[in-house]
C-alpha atoms as a PDB file:
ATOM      1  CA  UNK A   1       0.000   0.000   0.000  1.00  0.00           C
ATOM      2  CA  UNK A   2       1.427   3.366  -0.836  1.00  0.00           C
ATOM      3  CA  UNK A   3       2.051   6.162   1.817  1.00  0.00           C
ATOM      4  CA  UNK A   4      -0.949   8.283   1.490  1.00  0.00           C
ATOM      5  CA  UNK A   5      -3.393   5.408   1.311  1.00  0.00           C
ATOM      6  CA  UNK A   6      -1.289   3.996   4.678  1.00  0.00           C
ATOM      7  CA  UNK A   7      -1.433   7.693   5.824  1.00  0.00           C
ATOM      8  CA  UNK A   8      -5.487   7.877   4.905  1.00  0.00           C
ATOM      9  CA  UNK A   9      -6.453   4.190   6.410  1.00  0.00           C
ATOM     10  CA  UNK A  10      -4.545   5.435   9.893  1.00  0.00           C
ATOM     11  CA  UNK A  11      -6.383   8.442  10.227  1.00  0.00           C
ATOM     12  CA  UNK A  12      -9.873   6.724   9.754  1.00  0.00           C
ATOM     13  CA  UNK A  13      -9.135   3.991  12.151  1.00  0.00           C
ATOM     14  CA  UNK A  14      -7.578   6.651  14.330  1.00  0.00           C
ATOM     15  CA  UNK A  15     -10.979   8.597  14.019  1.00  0.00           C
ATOM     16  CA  UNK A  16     -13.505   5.498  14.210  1.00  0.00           C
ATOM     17  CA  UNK A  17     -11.541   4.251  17.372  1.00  0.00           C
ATOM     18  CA  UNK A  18     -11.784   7.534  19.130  1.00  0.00           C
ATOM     19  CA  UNK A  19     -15.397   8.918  18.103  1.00  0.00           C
ATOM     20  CA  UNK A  20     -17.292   9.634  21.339  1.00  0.00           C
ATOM     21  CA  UNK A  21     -20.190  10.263  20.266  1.00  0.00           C
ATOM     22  CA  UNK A  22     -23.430   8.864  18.021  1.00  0.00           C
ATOM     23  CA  UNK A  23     -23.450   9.611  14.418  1.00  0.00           C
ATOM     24  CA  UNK A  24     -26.934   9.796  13.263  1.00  0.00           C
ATOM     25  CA  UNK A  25     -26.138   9.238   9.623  1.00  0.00           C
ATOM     26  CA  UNK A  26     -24.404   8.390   7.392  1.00  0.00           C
ATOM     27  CA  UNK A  27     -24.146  11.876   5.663  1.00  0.00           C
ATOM     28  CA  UNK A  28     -22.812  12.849   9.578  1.00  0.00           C
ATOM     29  CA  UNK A  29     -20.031  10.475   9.366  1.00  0.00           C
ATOM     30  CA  UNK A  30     -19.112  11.573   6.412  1.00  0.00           C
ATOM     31  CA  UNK A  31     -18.935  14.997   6.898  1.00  0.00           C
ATOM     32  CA  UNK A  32     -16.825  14.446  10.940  1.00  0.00           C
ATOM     33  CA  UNK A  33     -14.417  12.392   9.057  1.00  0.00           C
ATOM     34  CA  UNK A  34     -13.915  14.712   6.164  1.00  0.00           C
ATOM     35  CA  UNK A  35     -13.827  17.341   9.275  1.00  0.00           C
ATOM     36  CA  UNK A  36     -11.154  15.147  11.351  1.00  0.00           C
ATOM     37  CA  UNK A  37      -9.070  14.640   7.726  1.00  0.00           C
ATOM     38  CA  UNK A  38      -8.515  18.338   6.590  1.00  0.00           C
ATOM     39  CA  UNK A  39      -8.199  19.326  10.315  1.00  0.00           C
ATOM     40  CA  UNK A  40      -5.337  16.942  10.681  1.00  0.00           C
ATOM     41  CA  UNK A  41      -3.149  19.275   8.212  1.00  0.00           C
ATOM     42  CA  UNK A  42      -1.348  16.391   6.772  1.00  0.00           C
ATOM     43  CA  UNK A  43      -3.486  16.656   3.469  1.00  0.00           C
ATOM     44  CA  UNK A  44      -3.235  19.965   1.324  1.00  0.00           C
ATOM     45  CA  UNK A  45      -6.885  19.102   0.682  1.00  0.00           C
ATOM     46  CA  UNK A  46      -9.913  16.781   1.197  1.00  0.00           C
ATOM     47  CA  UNK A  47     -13.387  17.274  -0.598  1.00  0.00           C
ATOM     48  CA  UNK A  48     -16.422  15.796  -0.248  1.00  0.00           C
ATOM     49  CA  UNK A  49     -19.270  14.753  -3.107  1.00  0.00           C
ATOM     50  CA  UNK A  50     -16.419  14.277  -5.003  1.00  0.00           C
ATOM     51  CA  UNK A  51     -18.433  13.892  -8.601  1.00  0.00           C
ATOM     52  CA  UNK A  52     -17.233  11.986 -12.047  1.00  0.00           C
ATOM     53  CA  UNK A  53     -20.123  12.079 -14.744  1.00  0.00           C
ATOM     54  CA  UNK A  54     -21.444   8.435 -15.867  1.00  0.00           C
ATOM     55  CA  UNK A  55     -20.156   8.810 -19.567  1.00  0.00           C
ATOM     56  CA  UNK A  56     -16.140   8.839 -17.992  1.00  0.00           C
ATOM     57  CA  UNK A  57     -16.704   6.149 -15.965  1.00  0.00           C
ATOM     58  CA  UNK A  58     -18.547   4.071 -18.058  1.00  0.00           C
ATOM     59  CA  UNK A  59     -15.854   3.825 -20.430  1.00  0.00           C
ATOM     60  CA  UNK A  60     -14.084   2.295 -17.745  1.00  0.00           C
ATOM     61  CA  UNK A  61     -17.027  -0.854 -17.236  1.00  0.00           C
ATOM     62  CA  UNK A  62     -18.981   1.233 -15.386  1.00  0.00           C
ATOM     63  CA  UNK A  63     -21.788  -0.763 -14.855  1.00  0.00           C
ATOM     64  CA  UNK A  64     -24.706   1.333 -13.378  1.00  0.00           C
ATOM     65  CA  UNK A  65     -26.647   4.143 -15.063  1.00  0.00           C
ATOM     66  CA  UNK A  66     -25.882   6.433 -11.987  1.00  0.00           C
ATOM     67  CA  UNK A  67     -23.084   9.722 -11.888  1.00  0.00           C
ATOM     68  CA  UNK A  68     -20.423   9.125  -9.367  1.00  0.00           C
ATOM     69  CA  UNK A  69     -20.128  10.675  -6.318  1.00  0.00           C
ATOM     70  CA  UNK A  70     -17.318   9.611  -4.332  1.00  0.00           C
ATOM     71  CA  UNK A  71     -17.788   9.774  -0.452  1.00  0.00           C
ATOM     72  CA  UNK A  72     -14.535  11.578   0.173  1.00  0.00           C
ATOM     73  CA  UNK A  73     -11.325  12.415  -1.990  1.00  0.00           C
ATOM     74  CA  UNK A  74      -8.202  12.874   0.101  1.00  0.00           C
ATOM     75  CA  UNK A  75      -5.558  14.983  -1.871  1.00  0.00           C
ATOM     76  CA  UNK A  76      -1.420  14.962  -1.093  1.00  0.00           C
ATOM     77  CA  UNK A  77       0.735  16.540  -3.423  1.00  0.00           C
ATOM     78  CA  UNK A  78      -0.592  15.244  -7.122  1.00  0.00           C
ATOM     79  CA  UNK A  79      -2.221  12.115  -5.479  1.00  0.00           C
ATOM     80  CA  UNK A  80      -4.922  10.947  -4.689  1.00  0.00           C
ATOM     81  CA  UNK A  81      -6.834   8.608  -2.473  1.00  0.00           C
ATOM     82  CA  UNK A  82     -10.628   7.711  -2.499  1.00  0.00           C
ATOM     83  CA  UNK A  83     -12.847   7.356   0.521  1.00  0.00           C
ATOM     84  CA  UNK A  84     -15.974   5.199   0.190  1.00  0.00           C
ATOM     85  CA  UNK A  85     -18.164   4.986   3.083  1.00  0.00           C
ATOM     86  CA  UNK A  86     -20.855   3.084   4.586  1.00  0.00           C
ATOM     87  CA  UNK A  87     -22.828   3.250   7.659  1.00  0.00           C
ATOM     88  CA  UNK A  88     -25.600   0.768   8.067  1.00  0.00           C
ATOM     89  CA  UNK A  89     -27.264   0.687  11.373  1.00  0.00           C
ATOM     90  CA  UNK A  90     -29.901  -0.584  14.405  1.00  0.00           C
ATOM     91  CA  UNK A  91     -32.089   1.322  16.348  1.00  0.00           C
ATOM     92  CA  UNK A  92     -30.094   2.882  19.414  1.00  0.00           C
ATOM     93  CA  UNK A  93     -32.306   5.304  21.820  1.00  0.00           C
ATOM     94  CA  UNK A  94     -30.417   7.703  24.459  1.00  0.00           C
ATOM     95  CA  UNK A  95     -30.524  10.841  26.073  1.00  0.00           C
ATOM     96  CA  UNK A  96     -28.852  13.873  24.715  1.00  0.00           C
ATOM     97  CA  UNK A  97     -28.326  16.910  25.961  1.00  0.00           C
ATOM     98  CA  UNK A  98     -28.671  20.231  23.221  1.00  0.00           C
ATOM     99  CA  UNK A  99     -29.011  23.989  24.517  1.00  0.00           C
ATOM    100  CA  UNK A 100     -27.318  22.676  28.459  1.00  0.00           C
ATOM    101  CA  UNK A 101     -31.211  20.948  28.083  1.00  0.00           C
ATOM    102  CA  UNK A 102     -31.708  16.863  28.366  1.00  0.00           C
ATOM    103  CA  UNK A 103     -33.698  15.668  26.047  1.00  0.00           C
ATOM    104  CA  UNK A 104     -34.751  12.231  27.342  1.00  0.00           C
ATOM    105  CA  UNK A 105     -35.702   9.067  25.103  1.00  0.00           C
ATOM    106  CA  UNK A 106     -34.233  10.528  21.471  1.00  0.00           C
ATOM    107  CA  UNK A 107     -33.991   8.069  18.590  1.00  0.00           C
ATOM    108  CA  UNK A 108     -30.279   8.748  17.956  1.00  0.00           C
ATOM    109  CA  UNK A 109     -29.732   6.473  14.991  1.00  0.00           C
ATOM    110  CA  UNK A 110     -32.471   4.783  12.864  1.00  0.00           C
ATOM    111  CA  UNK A 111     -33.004   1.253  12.094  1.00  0.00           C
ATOM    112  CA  UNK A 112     -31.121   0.610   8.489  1.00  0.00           C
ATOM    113  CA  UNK A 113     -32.783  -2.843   7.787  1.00  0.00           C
ATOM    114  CA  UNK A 114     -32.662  -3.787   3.823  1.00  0.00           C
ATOM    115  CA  UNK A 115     -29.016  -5.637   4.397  1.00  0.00           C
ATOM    116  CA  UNK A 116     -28.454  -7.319   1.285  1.00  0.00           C
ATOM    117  CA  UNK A 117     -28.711  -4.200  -0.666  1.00  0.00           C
ATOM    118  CA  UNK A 118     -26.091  -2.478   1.631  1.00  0.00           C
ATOM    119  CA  UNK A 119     -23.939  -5.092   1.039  1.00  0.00           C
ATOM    120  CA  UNK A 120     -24.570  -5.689  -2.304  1.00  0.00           C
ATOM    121  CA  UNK A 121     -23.871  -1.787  -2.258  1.00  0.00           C
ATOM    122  CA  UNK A 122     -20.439  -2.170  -0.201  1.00  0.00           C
ATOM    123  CA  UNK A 123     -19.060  -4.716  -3.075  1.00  0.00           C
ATOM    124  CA  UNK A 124     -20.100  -1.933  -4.708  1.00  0.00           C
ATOM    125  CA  UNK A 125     -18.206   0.406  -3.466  1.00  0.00           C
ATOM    126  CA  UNK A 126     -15.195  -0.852  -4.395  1.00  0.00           C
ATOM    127  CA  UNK A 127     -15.741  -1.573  -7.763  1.00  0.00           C
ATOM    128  CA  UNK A 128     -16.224   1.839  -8.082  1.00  0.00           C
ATOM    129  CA  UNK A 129     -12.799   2.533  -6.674  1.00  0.00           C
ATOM    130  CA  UNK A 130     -11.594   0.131  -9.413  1.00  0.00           C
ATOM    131  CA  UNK A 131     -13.037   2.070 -11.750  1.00  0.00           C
ATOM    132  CA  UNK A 132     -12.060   5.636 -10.457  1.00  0.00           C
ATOM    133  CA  UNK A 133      -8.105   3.956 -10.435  1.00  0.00           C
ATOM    134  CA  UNK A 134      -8.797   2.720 -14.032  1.00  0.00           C
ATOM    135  CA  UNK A 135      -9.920   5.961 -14.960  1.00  0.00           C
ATOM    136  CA  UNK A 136      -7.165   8.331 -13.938  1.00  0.00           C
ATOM    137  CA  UNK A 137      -4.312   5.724 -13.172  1.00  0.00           C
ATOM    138  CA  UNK A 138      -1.407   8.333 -12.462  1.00  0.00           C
ATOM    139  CA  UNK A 139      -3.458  10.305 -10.067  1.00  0.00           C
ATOM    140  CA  UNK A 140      -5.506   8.273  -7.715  1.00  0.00           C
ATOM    141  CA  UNK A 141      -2.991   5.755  -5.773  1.00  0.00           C
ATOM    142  CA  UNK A 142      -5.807   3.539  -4.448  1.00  0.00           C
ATOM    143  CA  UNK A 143      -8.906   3.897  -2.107  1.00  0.00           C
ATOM    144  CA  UNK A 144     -10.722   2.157   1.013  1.00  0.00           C
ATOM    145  CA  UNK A 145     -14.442   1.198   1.222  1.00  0.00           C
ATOM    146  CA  UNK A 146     -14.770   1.776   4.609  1.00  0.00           C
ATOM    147  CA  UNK A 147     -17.970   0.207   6.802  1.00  0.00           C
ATOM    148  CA  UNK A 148     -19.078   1.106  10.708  1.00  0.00           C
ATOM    149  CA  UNK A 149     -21.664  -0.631  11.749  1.00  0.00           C
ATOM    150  CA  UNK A 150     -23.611  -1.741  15.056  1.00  0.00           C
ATOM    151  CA  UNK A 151     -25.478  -4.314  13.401  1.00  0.00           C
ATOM    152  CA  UNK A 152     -23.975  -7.774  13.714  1.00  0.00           C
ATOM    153  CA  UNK A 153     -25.568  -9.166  10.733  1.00  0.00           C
ATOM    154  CA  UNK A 154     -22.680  -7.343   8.851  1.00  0.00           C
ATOM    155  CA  UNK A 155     -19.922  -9.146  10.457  1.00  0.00           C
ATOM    156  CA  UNK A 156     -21.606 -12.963  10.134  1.00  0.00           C
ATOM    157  CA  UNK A 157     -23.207 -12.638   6.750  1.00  0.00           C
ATOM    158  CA  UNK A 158     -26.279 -13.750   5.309  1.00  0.00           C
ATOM    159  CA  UNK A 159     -28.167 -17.654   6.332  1.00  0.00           C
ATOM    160  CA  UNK A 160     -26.568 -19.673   3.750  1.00  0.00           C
ATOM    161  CA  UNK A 161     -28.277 -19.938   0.177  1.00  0.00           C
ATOM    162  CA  UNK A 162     -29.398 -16.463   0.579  1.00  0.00           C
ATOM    163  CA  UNK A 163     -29.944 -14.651  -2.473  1.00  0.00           C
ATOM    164  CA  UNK A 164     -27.354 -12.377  -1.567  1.00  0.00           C
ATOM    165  CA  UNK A 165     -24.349 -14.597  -0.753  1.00  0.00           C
ATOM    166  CA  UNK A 166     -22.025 -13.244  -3.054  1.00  0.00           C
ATOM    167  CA  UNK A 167     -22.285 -10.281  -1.553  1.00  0.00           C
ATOM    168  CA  UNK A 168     -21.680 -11.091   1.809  1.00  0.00           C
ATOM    169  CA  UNK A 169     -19.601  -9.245   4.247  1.00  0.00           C
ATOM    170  CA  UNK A 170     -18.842 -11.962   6.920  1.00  0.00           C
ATOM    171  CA  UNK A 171     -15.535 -12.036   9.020  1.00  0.00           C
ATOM    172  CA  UNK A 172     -12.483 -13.999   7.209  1.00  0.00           C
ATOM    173  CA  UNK A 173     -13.903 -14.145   3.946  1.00  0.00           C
ATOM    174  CA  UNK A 174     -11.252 -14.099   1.642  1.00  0.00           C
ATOM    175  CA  UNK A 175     -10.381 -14.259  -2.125  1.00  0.00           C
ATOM    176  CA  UNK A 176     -13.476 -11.928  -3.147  1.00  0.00           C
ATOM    177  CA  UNK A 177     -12.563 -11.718  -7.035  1.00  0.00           C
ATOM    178  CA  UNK A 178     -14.076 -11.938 -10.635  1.00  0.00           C
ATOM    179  CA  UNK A 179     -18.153 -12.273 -11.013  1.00  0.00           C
ATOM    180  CA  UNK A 180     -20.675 -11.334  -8.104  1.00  0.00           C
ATOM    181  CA  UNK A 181     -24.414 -11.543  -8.656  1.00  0.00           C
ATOM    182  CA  UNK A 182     -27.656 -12.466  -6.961  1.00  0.00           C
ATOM    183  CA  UNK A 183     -28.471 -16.391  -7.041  1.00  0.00           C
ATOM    184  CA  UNK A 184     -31.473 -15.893  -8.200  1.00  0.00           C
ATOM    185  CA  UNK A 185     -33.947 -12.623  -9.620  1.00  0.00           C
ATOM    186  CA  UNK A 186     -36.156 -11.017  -6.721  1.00  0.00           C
ATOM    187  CA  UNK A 187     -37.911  -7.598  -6.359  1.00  0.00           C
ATOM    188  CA  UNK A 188     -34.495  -6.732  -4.594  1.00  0.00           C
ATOM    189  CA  UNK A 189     -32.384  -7.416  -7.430  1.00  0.00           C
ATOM    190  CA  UNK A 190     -34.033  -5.506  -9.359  1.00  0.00           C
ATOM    191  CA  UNK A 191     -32.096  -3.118 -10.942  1.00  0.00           C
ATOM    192  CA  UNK A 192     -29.025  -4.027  -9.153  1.00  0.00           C
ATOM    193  CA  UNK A 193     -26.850  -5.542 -11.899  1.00  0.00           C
ATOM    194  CA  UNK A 194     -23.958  -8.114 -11.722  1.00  0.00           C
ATOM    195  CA  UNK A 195     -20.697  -6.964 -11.519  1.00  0.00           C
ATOM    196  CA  UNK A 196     -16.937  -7.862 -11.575  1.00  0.00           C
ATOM    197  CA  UNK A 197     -14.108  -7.057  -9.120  1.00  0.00           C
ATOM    198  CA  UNK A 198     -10.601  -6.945 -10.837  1.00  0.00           C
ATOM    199  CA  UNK A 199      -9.078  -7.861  -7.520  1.00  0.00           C
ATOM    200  CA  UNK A 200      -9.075  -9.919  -4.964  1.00  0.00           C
ATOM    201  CA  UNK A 201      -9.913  -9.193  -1.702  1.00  0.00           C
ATOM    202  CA  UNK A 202     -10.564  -9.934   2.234  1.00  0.00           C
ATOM    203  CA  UNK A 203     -12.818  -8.913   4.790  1.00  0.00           C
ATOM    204  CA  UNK A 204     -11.442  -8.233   8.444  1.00  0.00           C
ATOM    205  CA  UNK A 205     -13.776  -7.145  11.052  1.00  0.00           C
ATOM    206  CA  UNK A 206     -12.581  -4.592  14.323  1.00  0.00           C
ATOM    207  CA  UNK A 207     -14.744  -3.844  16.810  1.00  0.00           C
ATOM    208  CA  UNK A 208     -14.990  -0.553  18.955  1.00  0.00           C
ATOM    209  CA  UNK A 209     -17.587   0.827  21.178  1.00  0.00           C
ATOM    210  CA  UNK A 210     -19.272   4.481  20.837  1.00  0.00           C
ATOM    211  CA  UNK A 211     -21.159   6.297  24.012  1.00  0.00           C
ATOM    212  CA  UNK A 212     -20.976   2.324  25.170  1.00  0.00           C
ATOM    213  CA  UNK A 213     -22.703   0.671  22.168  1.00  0.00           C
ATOM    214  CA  UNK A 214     -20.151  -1.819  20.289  1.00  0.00           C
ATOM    215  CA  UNK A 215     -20.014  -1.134  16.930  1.00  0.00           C
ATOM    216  CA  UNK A 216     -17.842  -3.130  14.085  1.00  0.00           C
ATOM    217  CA  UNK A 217     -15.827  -1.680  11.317  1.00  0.00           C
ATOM    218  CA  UNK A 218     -13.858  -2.806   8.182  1.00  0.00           C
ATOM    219  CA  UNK A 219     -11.444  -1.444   5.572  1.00  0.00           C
ATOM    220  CA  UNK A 220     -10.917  -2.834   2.183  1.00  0.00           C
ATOM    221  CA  UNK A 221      -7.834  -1.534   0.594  1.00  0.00           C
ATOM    222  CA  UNK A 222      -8.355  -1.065  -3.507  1.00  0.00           C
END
């Protein structure tokens, strides 16, 4: 890995490890990291909604009719490094405290639910960091698709001969390469094509704790 992705994948875990307080989103995770990133001064600069039009990266196997919109793009020098997030999550309800006023019994963050399309979505993610390196291979050195969650379900994967199982996420899976798509056609697949990953890949789990909730986290390095 080269020194600003090592540099970039510190300061995440850094951040994740040391967060202290509920994100409610994942649009406020997003925007704390980017926060904790360009704050750090070891970046000369780090943008958000970071957008490529469909046309460029379809030329690259782009696979999906959407624009891109990277989560974060971290910039050293004339590199740079890509930042995909995801933030899937279960109920949590607490007390918080806004104006020196307690405010007693808040839903804090929301049910997520639907968790074969976020991890269909993850896989996702870093094809689209495959196709962001593809596209502009002397600029961008690599990128992480980075996922917190407090939702086990992410770190075990789905029942075996789920519809889904290419796409799982569980701890230790290894060797994630080549063709992934759904067994079989469902209302969820719908409009959720195939794809293929040029690399090959692992999942690690971590696990942390925020305002005393555990929560579980993994990088994939592209």
């Amino acid at each position: 890995m080269n020194l600003l992705l090592s540099l970039v994948k510190v300061d995440i875990v850094a951040f994740i490890e040391r967060q202290q307080e509920l994100m409610f989103n994942e649009r406020d995770f997003q925007m704390q990291l980017a926060v904790a990133l360009r704050s750090s001064g070891r970046y000369d600069d780090v943008d958000v909604e970071y957008f490529i039009p469909n046309a460029a990266a379809t030329a690259r196997g782009y696979e999906w009719d959407s624009d891109l919109r990277l989560d974060i793009v971290v910039r050293s020098g004339g590199q740079f490094a890509v930042v995909e997030l995801k933030y899937p999550t279960r109920r949590i309800v607490a007390d918080i405290r806004r104006f020196d006023t307690l405010l007693p019994g808040v839903e804090i963050v929301k049910n997520h639910g639907a968790q074969d399309i976020v991890s269909y979505n993850y896989w996702k993610d870093v094809r689209r960091i495959e196709i962001i390196k593809a596209l502009f291979p002397d600029k961008v050195t690599g990128g992480l698709a980075v996922m917190l969650t407090n939702d086990p379900y992410y770190t075990h994967g789905p029942r075996r001969g789920s519809i889904c199982d290419d796409f799982s996420t569980a701890e230790g899976r290894a060797g994630v390469h080549g063709h992934l798509a759904w067994s079989r056609d469902t209302a969820t697949s719908k409009g959720l094509p195939p794809f293929s990953l040029s690399g090959s890949y692992s999942v690690r789990w971590n696990e942390t704790a925020i305002e005393g909730h555990p929560f579980y986290f993994t990088l994939i390095e592209i």
